[in-house]
C-alpha atoms as a PDB file:
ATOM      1  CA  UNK A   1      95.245 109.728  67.113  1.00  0.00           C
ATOM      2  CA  UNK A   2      95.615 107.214  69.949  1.00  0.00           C
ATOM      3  CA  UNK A   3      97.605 106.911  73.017  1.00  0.00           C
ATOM      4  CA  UNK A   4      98.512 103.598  74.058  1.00  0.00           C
ATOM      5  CA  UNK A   5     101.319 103.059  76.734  1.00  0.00           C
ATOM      6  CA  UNK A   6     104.098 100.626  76.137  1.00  0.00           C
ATOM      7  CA  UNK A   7     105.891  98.808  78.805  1.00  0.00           C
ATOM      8  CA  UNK A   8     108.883  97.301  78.566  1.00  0.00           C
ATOM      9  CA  UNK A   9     110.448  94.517  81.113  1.00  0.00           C
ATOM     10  CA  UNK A  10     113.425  92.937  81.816  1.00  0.00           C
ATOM     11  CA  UNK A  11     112.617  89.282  80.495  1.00  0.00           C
ATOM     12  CA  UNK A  12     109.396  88.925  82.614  1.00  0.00           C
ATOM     13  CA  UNK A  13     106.562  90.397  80.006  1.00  0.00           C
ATOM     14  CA  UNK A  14     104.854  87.364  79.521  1.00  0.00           C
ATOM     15  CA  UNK A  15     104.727  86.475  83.085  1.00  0.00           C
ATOM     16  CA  UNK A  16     103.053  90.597  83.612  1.00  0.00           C
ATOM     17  CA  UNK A  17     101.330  90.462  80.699  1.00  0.00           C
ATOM     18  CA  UNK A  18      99.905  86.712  82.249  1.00  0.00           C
ATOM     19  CA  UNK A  19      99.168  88.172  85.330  1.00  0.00           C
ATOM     20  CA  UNK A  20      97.208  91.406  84.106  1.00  0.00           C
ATOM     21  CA  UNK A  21      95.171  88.524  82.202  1.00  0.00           C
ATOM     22  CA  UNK A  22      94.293  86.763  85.343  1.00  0.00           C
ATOM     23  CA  UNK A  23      93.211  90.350  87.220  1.00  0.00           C
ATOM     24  CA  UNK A  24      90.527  90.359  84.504  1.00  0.00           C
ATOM     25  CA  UNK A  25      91.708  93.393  82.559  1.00  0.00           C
ATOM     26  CA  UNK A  26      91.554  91.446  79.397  1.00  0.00           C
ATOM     27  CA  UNK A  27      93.916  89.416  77.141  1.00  0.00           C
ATOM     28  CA  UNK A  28      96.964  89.177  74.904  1.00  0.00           C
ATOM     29  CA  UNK A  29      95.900  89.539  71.284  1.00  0.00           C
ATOM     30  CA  UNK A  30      99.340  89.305  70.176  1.00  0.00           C
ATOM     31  CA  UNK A  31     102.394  88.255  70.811  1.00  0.00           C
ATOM     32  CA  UNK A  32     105.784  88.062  68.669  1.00  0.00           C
ATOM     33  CA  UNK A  33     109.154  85.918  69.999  1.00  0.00           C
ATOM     34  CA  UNK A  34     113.005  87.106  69.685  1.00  0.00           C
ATOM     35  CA  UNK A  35     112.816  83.739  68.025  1.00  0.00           C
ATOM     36  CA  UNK A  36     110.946  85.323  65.026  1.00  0.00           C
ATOM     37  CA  UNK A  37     113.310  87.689  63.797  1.00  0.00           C
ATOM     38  CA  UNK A  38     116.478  86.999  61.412  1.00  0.00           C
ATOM     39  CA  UNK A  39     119.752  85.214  63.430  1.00  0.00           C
ATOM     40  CA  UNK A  40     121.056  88.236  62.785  1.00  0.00           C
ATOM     41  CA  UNK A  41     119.376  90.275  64.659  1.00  0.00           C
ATOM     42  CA  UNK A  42     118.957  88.360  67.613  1.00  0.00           C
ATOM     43  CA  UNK A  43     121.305  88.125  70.541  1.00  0.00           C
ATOM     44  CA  UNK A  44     123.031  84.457  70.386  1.00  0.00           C
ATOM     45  CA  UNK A  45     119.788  83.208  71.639  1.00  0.00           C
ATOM     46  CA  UNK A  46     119.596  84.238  75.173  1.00  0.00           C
ATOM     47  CA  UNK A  47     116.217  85.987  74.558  1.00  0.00           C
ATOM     48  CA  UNK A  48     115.455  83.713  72.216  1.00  0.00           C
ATOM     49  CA  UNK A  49     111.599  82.952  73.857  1.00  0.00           C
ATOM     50  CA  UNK A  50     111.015  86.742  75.413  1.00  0.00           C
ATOM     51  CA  UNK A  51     108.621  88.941  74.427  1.00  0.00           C
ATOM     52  CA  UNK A  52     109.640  91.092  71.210  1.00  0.00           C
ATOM     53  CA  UNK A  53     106.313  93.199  70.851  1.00  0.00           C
ATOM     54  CA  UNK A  54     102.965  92.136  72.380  1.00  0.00           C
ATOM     55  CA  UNK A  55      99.372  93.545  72.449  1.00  0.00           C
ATOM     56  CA  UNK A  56      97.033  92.939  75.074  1.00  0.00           C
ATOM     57  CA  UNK A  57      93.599  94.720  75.446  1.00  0.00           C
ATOM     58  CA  UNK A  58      90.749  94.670  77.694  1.00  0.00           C
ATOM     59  CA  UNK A  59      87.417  96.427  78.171  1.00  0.00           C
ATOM     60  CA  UNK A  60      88.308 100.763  77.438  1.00  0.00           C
ATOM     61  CA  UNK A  61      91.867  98.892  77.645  1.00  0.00           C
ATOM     62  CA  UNK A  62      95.055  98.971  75.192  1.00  0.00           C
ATOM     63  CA  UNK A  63      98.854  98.055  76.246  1.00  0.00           C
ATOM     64  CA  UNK A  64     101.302  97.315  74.208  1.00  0.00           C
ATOM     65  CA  UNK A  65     104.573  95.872  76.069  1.00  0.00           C
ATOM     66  CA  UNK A  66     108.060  94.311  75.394  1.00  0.00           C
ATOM     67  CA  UNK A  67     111.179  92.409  77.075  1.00  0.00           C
ATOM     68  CA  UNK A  68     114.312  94.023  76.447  1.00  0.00           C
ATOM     69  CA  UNK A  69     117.858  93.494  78.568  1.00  0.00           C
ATOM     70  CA  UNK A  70     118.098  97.680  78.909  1.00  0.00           C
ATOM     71  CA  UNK A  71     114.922  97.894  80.415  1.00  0.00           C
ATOM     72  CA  UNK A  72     114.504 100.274  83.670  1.00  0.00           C
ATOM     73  CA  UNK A  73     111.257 100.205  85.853  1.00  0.00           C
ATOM     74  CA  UNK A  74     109.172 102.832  85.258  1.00  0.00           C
ATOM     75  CA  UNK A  75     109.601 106.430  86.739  1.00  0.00           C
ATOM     76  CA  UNK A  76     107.865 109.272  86.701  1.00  0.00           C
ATOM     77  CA  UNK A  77     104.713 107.655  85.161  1.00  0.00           C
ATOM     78  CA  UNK A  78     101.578 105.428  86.185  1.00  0.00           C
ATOM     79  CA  UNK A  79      98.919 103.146  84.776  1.00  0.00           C
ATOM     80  CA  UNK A  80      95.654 105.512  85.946  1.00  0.00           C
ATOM     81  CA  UNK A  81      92.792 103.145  86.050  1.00  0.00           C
ATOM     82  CA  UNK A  82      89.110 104.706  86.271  1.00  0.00           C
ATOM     83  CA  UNK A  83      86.517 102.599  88.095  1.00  0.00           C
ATOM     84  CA  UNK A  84      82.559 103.012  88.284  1.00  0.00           C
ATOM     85  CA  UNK A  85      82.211 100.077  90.794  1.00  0.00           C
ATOM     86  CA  UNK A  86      84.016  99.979  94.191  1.00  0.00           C
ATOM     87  CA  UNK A  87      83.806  96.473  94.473  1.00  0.00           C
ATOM     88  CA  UNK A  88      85.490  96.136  91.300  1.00  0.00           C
ATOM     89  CA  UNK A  89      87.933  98.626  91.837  1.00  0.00           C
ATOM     90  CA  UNK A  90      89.145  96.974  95.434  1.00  0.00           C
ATOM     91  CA  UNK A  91      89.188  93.657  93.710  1.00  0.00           C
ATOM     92  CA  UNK A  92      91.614  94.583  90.725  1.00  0.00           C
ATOM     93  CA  UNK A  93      93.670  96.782  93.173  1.00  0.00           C
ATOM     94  CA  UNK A  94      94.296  93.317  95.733  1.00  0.00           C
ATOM     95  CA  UNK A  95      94.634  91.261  92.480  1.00  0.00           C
ATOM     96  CA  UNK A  96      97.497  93.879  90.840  1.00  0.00           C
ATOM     97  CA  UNK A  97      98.936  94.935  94.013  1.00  0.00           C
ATOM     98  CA  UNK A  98      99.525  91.267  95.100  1.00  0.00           C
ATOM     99  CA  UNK A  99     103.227  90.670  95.341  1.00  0.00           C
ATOM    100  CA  UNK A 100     104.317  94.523  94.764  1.00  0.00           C
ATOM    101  CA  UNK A 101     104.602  97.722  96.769  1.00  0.00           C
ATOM    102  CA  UNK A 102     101.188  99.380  97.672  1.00  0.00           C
ATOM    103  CA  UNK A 103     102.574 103.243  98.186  1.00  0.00           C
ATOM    104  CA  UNK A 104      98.947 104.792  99.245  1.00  0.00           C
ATOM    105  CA  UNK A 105      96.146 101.954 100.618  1.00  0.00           C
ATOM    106  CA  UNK A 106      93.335 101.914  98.369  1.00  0.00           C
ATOM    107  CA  UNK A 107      90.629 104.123 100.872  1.00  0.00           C
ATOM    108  CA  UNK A 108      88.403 107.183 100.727  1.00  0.00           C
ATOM    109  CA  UNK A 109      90.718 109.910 100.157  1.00  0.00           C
ATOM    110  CA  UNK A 110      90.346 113.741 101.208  1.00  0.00           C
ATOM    111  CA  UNK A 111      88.907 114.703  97.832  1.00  0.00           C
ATOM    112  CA  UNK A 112      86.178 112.266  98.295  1.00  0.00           C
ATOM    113  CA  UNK A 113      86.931 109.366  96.171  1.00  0.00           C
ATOM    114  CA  UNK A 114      88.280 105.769  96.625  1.00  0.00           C
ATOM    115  CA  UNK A 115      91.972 105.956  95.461  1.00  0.00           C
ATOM    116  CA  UNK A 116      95.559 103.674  95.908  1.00  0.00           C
ATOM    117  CA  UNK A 117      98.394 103.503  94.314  1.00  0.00           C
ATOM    118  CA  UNK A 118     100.982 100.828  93.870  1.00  0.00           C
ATOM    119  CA  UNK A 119     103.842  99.405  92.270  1.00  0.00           C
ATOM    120  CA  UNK A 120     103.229  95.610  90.667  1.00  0.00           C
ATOM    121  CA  UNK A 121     105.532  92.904  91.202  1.00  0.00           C
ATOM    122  CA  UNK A 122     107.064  93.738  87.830  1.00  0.00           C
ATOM    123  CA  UNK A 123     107.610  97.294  88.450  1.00  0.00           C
ATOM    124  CA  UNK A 124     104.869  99.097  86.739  1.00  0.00           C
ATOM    125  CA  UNK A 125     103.308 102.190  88.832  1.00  0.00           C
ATOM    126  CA  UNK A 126      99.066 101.934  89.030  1.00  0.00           C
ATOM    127  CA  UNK A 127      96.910 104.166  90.570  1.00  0.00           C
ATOM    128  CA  UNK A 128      93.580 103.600  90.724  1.00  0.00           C
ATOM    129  CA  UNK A 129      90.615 105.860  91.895  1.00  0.00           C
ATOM    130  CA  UNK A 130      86.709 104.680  91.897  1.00  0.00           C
ATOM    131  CA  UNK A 131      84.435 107.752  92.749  1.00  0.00           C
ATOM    132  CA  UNK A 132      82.921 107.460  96.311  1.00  0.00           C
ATOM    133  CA  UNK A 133      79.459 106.075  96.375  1.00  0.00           C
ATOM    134  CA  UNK A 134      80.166 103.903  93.015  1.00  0.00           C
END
């Protein structure tokens, strides 16, 4: 058995899933169009070029993710990214942060490690925590 979380946006998955790529937490290894289903299934061709189902995987990394028009940001639930190296760590929290809502600064926390959290520009919750010293 694996876990993998899926996300689901609201006709910007491409442009997350993009952005994720450019962080450096790996790439999309596949990607299916609304445009690849039967006419009959589809919705008149509004979401004709979103995201249907998509794969993207980096190093110790695996998201799937999806546009759909019901789509709610996420609640209740974050991305929990584990980092050896501070320097890395800082970098991909400025880089994923960058245009979103950083609710605790990425810092040496009471329990002794380096830990933020945020919400990215497309509404998926990170935290991310690099033990102190790394």
């Amino acid at each position: 058995m694996r876990l993998t979380p899926y996300l689901y946006f609201n006709g910007d998955c491409e442009a997350a899933l993009t952005h994720y790529a450019a962080c450096g937490l790996g790439k999309v290894m596949e990607l299916r169009r609304y445009a690849n289903i039967p006419a009959a299934e589809r919705d008149g061709g509004a979401w004709r070029e979103k995201v249907l189902h998509s794969v993207f995987e980096g190093p110790n990394l695996r998201l799937c993710a999806s546009d759909g028009a019901d789509s709610e940001p996420m609640k209740g639930c974050a991305l929990f990214l584990e980092i050896a190296d501070s320097a890395e760590a800082a970098f991909l929290f400025a880089q994923l942060s960058a245009g979103g809502r950083i609710t605790v600064d990425f810092k040496l926390q009471f329990w002794g490690d380096l830990y933020g959290n945020f919400t990215d520009r497309y509404g998926v919750q990170w935290a991310i925590n690099c033990p102190a010293g790394g």
